[in-house]
PDB file of N, CA and C in Angstrom:
ATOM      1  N   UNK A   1       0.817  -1.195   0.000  1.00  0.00           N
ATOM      2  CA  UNK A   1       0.000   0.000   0.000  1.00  0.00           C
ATOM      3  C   UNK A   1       0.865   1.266   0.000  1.00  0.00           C
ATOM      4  N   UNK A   2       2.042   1.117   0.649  1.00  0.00           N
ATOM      5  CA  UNK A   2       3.146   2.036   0.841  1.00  0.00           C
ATOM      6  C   UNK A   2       3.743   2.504  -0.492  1.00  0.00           C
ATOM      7  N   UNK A   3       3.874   1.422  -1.306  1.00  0.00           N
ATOM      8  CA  UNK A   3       3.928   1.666  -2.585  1.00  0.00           C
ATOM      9  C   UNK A   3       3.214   2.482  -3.388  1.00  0.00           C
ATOM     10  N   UNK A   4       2.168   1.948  -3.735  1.00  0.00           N
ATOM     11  CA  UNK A   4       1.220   2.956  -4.387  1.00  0.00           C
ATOM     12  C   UNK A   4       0.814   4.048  -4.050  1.00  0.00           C
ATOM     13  N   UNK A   5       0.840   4.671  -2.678  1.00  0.00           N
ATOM     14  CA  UNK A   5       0.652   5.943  -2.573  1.00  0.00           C
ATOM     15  C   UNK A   5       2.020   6.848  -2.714  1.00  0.00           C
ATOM     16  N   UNK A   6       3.450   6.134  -2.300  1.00  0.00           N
ATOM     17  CA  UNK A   6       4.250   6.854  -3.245  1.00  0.00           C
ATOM     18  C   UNK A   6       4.262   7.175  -4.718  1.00  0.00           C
ATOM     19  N   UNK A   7       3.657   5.949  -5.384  1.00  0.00           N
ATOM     20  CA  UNK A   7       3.476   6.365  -7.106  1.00  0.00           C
ATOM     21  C   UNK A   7       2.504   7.396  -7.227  1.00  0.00           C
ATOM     22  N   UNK A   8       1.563   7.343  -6.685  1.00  0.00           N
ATOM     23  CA  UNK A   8       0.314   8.228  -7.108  1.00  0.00           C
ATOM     24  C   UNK A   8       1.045   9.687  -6.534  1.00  0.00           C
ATOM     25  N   UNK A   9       1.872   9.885  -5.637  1.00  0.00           N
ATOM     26  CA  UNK A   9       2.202  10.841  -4.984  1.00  0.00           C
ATOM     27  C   UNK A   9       3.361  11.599  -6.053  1.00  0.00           C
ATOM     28  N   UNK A  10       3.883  10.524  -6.528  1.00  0.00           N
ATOM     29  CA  UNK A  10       5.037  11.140  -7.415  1.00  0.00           C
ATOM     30  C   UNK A  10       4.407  11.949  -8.981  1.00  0.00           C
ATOM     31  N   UNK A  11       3.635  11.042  -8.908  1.00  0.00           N
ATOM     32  CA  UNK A  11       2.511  11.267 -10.422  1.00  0.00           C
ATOM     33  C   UNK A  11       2.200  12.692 -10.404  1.00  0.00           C
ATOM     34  N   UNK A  12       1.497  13.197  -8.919  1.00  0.00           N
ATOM     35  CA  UNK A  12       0.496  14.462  -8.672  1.00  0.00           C
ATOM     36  C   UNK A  12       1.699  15.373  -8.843  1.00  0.00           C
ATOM     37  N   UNK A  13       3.067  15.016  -7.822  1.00  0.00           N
ATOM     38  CA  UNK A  13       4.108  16.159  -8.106  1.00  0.00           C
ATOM     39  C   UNK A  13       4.755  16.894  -9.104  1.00  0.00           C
ATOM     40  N   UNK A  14       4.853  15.484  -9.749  1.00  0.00           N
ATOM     41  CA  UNK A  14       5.542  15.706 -11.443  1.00  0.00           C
ATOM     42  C   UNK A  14       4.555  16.463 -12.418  1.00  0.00           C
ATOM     43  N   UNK A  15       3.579  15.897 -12.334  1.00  0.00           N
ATOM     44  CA  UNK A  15       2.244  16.613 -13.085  1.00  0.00           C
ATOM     45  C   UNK A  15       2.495  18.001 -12.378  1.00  0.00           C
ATOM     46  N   UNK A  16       2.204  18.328 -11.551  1.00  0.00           N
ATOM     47  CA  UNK A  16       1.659  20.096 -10.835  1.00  0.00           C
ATOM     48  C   UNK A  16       3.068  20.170 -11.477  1.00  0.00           C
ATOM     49  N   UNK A  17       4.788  20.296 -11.423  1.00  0.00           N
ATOM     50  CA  UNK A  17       5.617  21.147 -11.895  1.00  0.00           C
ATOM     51  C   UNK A  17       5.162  21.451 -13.513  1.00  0.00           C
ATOM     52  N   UNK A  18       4.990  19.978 -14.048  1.00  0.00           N
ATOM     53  CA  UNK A  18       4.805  20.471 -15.864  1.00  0.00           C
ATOM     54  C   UNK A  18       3.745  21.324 -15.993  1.00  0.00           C
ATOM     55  N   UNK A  19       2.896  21.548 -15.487  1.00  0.00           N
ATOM     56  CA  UNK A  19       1.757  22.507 -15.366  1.00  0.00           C
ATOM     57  C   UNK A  19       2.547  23.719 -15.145  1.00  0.00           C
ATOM     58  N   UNK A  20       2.965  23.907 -13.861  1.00  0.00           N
ATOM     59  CA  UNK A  20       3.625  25.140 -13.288  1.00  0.00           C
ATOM     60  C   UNK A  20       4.295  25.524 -14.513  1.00  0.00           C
ATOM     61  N   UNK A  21       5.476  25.212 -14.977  1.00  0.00           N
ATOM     62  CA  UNK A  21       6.486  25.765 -16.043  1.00  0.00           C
ATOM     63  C   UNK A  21       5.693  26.036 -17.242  1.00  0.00           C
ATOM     64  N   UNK A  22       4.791  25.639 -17.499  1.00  0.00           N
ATOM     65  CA  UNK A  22       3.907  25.611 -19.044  1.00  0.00           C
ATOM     66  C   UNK A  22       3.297  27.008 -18.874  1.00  0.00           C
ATOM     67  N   UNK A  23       2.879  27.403 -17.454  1.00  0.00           N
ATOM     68  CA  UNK A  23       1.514  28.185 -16.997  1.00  0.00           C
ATOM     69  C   UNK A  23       2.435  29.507 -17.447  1.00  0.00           C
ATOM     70  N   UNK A  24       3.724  29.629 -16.605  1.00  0.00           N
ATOM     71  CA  UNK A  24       4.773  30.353 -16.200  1.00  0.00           C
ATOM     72  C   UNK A  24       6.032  30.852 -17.545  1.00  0.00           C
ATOM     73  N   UNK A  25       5.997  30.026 -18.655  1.00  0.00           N
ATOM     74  CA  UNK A  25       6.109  29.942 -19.386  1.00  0.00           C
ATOM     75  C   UNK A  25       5.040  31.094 -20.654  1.00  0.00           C
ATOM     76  N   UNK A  26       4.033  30.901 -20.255  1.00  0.00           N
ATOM     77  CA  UNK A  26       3.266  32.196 -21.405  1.00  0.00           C
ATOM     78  C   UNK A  26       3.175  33.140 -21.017  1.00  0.00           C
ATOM     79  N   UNK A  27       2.510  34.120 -22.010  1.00  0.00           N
ATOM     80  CA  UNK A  27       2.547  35.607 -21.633  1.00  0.00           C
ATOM     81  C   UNK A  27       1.376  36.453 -20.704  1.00  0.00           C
ATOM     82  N   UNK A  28       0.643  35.425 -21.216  1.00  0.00           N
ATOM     83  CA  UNK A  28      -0.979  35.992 -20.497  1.00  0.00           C
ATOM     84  C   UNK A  28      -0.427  35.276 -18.688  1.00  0.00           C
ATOM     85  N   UNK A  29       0.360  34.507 -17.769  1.00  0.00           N
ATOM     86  CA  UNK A  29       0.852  34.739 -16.911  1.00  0.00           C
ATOM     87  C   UNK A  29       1.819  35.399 -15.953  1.00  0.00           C
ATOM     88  N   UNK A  30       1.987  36.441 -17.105  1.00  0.00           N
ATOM     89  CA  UNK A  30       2.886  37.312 -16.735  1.00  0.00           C
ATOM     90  C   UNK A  30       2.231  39.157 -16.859  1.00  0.00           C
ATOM     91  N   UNK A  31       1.703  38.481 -18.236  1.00  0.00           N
ATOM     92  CA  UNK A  31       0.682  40.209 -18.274  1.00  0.00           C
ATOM     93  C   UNK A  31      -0.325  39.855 -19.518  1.00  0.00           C
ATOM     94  N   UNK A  32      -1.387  41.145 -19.912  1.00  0.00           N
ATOM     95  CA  UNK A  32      -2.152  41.226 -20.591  1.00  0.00           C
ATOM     96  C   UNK A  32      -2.569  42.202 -21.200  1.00  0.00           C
ATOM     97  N   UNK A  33      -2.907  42.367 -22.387  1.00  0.00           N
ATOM     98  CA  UNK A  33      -3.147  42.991 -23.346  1.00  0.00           C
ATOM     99  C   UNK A  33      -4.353  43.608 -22.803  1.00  0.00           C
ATOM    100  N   UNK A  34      -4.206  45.308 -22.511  1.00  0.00           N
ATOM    101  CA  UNK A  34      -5.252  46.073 -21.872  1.00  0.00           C
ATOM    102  C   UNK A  34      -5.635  47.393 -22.651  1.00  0.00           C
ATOM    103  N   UNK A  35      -6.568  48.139 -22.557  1.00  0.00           N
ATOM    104  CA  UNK A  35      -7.013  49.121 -23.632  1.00  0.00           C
ATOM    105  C   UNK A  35      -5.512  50.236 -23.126  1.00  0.00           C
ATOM    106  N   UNK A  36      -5.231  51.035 -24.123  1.00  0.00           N
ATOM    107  CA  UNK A  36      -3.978  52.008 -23.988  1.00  0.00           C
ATOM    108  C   UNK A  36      -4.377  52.758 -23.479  1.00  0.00           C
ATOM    109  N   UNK A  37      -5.657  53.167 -23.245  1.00  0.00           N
ATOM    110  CA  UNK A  37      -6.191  54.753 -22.618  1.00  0.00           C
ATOM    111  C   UNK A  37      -5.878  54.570 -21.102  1.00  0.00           C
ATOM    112  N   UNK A  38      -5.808  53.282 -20.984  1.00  0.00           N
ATOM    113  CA  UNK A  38      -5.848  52.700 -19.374  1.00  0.00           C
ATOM    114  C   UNK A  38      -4.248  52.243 -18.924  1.00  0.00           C
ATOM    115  N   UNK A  39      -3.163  53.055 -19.703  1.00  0.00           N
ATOM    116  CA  UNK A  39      -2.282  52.827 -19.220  1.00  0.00           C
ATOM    117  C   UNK A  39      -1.472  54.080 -18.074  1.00  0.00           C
ATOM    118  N   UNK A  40      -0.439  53.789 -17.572  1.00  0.00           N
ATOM    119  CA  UNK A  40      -0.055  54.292 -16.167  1.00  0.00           C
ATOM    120  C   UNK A  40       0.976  54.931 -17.264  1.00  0.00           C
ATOM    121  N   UNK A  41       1.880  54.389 -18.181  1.00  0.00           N
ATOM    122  CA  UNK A  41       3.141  55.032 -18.801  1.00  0.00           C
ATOM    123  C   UNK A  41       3.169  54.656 -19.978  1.00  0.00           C
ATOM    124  N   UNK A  42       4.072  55.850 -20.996  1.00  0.00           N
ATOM    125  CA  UNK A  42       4.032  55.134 -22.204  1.00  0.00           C
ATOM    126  C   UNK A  42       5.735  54.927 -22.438  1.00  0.00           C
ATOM    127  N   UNK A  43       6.192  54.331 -23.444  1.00  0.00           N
ATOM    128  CA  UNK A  43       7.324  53.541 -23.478  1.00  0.00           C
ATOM    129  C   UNK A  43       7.390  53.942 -25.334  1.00  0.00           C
ATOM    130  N   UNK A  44       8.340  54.178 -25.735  1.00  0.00           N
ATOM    131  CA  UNK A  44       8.347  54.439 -26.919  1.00  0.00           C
ATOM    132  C   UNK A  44       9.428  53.459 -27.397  1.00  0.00           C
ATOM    133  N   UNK A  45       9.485  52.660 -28.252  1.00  0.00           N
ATOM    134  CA  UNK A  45      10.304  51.508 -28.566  1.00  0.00           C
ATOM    135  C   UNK A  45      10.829  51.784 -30.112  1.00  0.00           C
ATOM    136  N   UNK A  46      11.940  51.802 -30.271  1.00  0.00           N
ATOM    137  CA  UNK A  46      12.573  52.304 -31.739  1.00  0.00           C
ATOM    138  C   UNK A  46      13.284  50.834 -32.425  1.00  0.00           C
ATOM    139  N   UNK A  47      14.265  51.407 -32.976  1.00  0.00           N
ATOM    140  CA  UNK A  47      15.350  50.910 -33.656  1.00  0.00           C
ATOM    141  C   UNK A  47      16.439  50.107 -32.777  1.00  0.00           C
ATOM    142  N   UNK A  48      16.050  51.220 -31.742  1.00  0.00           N
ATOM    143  CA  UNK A  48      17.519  50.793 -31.021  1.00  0.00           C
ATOM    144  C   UNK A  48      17.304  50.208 -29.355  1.00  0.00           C
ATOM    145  N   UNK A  49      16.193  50.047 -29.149  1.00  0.00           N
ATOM    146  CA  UNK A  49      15.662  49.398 -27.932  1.00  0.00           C
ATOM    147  C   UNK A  49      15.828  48.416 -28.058  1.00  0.00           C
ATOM    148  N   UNK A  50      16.542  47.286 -26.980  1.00  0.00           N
ATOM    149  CA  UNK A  50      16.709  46.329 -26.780  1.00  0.00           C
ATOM    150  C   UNK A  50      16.157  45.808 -25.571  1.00  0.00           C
ATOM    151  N   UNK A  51      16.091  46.584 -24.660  1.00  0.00           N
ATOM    152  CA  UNK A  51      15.363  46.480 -23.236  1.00  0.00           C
ATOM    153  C   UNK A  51      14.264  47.236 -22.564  1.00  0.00           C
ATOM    154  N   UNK A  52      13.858  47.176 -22.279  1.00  0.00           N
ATOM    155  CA  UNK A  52      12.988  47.817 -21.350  1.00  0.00           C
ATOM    156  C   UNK A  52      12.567  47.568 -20.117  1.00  0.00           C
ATOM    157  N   UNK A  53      12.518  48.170 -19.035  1.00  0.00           N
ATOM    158  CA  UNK A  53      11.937  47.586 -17.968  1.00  0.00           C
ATOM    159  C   UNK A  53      10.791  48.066 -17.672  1.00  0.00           C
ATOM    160  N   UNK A  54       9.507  47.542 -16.729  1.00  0.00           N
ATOM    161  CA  UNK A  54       8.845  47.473 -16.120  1.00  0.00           C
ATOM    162  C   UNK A  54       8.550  46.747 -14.811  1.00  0.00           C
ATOM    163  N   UNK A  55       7.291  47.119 -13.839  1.00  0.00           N
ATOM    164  CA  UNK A  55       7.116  46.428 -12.946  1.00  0.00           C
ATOM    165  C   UNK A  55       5.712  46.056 -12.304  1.00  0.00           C
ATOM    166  N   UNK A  56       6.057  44.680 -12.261  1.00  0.00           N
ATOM    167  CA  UNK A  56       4.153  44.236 -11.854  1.00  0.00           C
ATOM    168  C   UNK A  56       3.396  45.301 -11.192  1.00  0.00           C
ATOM    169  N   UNK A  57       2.352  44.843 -11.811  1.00  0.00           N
ATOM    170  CA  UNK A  57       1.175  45.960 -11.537  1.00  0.00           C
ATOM    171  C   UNK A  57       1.009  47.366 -12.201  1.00  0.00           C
ATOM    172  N   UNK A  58       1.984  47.484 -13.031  1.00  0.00           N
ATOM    173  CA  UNK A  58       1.676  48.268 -13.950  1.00  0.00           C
ATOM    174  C   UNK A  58       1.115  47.901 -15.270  1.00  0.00           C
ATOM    175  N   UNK A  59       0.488  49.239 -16.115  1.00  0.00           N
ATOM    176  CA  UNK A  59      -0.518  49.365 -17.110  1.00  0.00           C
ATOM    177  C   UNK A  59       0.641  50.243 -18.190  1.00  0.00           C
ATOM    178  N   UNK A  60       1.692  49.440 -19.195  1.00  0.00           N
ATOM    179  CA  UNK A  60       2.086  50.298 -19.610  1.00  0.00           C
ATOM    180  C   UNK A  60       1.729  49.877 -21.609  1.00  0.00           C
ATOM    181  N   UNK A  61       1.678  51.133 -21.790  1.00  0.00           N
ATOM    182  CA  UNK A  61       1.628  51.608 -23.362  1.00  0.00           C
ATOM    183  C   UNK A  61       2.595  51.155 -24.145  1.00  0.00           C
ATOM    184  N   UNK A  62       3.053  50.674 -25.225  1.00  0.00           N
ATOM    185  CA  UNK A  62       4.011  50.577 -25.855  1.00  0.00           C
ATOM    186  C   UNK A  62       3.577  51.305 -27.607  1.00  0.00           C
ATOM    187  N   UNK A  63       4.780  51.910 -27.889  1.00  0.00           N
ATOM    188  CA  UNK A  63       4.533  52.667 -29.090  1.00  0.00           C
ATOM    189  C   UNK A  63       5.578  52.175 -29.903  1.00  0.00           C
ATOM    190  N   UNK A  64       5.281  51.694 -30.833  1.00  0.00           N
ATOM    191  CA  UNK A  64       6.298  51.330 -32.108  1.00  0.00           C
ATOM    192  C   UNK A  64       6.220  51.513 -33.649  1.00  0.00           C
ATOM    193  N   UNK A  65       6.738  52.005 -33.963  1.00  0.00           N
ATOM    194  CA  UNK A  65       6.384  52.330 -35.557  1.00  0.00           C
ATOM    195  C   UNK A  65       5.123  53.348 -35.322  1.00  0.00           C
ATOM    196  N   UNK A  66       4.528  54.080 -34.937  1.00  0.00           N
ATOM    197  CA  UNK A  66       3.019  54.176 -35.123  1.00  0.00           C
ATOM    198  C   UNK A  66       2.365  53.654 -34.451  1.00  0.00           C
ATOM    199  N   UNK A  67       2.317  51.999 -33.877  1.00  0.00           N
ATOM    200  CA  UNK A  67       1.631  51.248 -33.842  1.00  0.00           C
ATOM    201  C   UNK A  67       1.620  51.370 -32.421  1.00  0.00           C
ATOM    202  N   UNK A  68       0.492  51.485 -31.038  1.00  0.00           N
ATOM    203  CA  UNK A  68       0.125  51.193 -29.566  1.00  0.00           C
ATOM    204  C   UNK A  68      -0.239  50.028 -29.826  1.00  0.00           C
ATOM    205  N   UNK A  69       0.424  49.444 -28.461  1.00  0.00           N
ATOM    206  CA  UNK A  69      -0.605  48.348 -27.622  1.00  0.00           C
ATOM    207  C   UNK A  69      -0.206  48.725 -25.845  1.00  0.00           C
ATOM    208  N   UNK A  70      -0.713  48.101 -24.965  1.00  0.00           N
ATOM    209  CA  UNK A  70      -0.783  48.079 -23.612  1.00  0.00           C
ATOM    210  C   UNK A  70      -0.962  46.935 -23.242  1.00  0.00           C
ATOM    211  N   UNK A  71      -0.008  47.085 -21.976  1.00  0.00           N
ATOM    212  CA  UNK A  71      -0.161  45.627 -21.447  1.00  0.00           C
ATOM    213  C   UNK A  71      -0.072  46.038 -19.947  1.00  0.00           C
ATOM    214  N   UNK A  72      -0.942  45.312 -19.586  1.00  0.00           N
ATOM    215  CA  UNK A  72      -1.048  45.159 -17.485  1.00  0.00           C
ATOM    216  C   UNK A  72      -0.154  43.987 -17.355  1.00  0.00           C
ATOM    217  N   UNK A  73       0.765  44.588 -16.374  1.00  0.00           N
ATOM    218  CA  UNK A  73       2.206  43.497 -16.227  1.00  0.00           C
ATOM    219  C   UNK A  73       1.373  42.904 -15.003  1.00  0.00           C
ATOM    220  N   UNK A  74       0.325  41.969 -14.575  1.00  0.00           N
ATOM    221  CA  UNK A  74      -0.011  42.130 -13.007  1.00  0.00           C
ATOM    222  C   UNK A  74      -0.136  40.085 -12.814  1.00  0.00           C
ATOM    223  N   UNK A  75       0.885  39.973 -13.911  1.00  0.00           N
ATOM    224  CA  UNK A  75       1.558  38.361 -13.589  1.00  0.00           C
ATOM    225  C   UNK A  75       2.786  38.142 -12.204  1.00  0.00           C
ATOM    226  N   UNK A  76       3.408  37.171 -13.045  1.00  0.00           N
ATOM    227  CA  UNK A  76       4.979  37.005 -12.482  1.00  0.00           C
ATOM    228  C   UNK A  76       5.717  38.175 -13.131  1.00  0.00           C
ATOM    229  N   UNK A  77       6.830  38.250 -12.221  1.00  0.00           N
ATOM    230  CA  UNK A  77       7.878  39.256 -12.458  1.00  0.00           C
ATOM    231  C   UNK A  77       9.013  38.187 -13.462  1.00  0.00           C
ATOM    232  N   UNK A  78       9.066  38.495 -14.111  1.00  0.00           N
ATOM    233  CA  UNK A  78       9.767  37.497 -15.080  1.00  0.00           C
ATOM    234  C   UNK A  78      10.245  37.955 -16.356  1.00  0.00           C
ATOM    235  N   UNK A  79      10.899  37.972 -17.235  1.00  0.00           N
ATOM    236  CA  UNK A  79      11.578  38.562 -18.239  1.00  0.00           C
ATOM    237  C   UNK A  79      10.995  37.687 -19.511  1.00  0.00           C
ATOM    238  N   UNK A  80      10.484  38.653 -20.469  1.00  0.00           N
ATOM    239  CA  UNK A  80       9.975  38.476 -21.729  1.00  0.00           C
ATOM    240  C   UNK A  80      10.060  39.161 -22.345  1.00  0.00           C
ATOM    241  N   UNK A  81      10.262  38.107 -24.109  1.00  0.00           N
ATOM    242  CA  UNK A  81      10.245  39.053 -25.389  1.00  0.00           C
ATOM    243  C   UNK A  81       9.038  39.906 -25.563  1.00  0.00           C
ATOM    244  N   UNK A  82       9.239  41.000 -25.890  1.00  0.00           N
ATOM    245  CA  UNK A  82       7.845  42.385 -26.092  1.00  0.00           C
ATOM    246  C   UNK A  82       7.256  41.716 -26.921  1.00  0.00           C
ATOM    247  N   UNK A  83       7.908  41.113 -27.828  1.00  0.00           N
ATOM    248  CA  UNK A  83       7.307  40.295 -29.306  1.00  0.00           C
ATOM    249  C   UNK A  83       5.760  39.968 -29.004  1.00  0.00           C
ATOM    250  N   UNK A  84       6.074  39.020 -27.772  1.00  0.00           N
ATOM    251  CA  UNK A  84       4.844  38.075 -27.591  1.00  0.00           C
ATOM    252  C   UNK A  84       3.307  38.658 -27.211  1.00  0.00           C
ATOM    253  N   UNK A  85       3.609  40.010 -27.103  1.00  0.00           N
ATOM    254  CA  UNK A  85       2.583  40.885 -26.665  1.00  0.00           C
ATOM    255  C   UNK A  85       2.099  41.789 -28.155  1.00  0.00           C
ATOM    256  N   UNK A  86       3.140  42.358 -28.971  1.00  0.00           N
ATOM    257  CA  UNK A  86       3.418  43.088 -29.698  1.00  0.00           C
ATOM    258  C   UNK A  86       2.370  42.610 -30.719  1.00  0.00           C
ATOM    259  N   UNK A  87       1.354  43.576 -31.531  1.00  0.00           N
ATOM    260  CA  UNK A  87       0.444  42.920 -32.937  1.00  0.00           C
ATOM    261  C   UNK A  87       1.825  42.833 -33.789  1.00  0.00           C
ATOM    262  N   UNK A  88       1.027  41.754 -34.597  1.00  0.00           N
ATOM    263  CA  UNK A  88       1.846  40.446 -35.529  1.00  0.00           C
ATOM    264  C   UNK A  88       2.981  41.773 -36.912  1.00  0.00           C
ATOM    265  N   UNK A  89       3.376  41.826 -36.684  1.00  0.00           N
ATOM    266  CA  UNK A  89       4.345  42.507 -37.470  1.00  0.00           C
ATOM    267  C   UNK A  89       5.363  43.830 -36.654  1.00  0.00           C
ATOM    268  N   UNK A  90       4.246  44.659 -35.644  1.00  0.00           N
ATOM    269  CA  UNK A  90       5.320  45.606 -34.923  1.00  0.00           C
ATOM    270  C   UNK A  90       6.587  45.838 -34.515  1.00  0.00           C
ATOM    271  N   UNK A  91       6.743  44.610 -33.986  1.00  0.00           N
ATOM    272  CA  UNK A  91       8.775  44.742 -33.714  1.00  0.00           C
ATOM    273  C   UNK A  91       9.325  43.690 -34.869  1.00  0.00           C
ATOM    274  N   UNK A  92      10.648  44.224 -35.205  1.00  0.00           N
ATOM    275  CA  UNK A  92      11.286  43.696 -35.998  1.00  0.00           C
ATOM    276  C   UNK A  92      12.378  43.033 -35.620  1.00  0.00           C
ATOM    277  N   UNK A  93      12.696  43.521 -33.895  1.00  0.00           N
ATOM    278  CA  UNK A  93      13.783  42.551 -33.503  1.00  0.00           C
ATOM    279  C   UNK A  93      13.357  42.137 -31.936  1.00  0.00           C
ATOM    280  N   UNK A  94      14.333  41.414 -31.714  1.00  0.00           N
ATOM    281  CA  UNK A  94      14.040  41.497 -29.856  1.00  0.00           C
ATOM    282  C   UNK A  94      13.875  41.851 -29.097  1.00  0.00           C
ATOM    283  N   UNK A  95      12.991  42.736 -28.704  1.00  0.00           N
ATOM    284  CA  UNK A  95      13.095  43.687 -27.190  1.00  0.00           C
ATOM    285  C   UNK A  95      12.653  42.374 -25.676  1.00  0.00           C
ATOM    286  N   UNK A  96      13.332  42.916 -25.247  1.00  0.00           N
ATOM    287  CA  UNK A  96      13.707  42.026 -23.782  1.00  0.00           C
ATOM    288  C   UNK A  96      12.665  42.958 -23.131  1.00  0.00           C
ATOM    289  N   UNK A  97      12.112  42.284 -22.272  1.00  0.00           N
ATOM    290  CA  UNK A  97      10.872  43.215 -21.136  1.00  0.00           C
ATOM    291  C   UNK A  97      11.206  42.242 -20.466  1.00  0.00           C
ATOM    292  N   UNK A  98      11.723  43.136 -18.801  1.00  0.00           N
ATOM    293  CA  UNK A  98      12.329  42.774 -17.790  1.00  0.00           C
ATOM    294  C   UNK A  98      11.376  43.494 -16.401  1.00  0.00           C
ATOM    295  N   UNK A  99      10.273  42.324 -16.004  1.00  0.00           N
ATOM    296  CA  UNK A  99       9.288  42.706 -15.284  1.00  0.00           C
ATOM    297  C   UNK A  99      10.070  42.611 -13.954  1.00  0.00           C
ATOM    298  N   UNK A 100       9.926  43.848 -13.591  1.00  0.00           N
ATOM    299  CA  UNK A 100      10.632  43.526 -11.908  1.00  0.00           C
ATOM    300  C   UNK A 100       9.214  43.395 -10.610  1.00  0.00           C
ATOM    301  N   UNK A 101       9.418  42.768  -9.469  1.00  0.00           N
ATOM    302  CA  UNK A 101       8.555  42.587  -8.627  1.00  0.00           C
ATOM    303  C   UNK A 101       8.424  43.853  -8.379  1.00  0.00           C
ATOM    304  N   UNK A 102       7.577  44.274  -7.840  1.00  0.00           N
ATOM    305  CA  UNK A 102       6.414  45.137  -7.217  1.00  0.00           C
ATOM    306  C   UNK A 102       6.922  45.635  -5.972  1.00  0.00           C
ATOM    307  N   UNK A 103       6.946  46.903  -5.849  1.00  0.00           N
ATOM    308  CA  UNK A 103       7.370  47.171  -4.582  1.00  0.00           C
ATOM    309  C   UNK A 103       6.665  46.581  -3.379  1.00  0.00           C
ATOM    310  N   UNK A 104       6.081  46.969  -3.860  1.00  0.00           N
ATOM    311  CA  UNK A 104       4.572  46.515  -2.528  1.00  0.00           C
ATOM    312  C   UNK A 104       3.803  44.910  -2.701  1.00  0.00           C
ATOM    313  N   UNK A 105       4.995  44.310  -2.631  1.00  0.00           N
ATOM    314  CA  UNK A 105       4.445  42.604  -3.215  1.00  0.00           C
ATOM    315  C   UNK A 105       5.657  42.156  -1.326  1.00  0.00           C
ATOM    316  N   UNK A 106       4.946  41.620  -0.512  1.00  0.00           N
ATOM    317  CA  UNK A 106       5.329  41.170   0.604  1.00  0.00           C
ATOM    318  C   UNK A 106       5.849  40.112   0.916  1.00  0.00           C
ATOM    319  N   UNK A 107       7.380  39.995   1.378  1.00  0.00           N
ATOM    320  CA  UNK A 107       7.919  39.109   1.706  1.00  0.00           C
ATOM    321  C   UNK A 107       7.550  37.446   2.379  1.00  0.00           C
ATOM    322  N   UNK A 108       7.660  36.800   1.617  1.00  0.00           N
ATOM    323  CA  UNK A 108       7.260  35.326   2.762  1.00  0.00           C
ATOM    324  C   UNK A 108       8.331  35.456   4.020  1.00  0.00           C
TER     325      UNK A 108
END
């Protein structure tokens, strides 16, 4: 009996991490695509932007070519390509978005 509730036990663990990394892994767990009027800052992204930072719980604007979008960072603090947020043609290269924790996000 000792047996099988270690297997079933190992099963539930292994399962919840591949979940976790998959979840943690996309963009909509980190932030979301929100109307621009409703953003806190705008961010103007060129030629020569490679980085940008932000930080959870913010509502920020992004401007490229012409082109807005907004995103509510109010995921994980975690580092992502702008790409994945960006409508389908806007950036032409990599911008790194480097979500930092939240000031006001409380220590365990």
């Amino acid at each position: 009996m000792k047996l099988i509730h270690a297997a079933v036990t190992a099963v539930v663990v292994s399962a919840s991490a591949v979940i976790s990394a998959n979840a943690a892994s996309t963009p909509n767990f980190i932030g979301q695509l929100v109307q621009a009027d409703s953003a806190d800052r705008t961010i103007v992204v060129d030629a020569n932007t490679r980085d940008v930072n932000v930080t959870q719980g913010e509502k920020v604007k992004f401007v490229v070519s012409g082109r807005e979008f907004a995103v509510a960072f109010d995921g994980v603090a975690q580092d992502i390509d702008l790409g994945e947020f960006a409508p389908q043609g806007a950036l032409d290269h990599p911008v790194r978005t480097h979500v930092d924790v939240s000031p006001f996000t409380i220590a365990n």
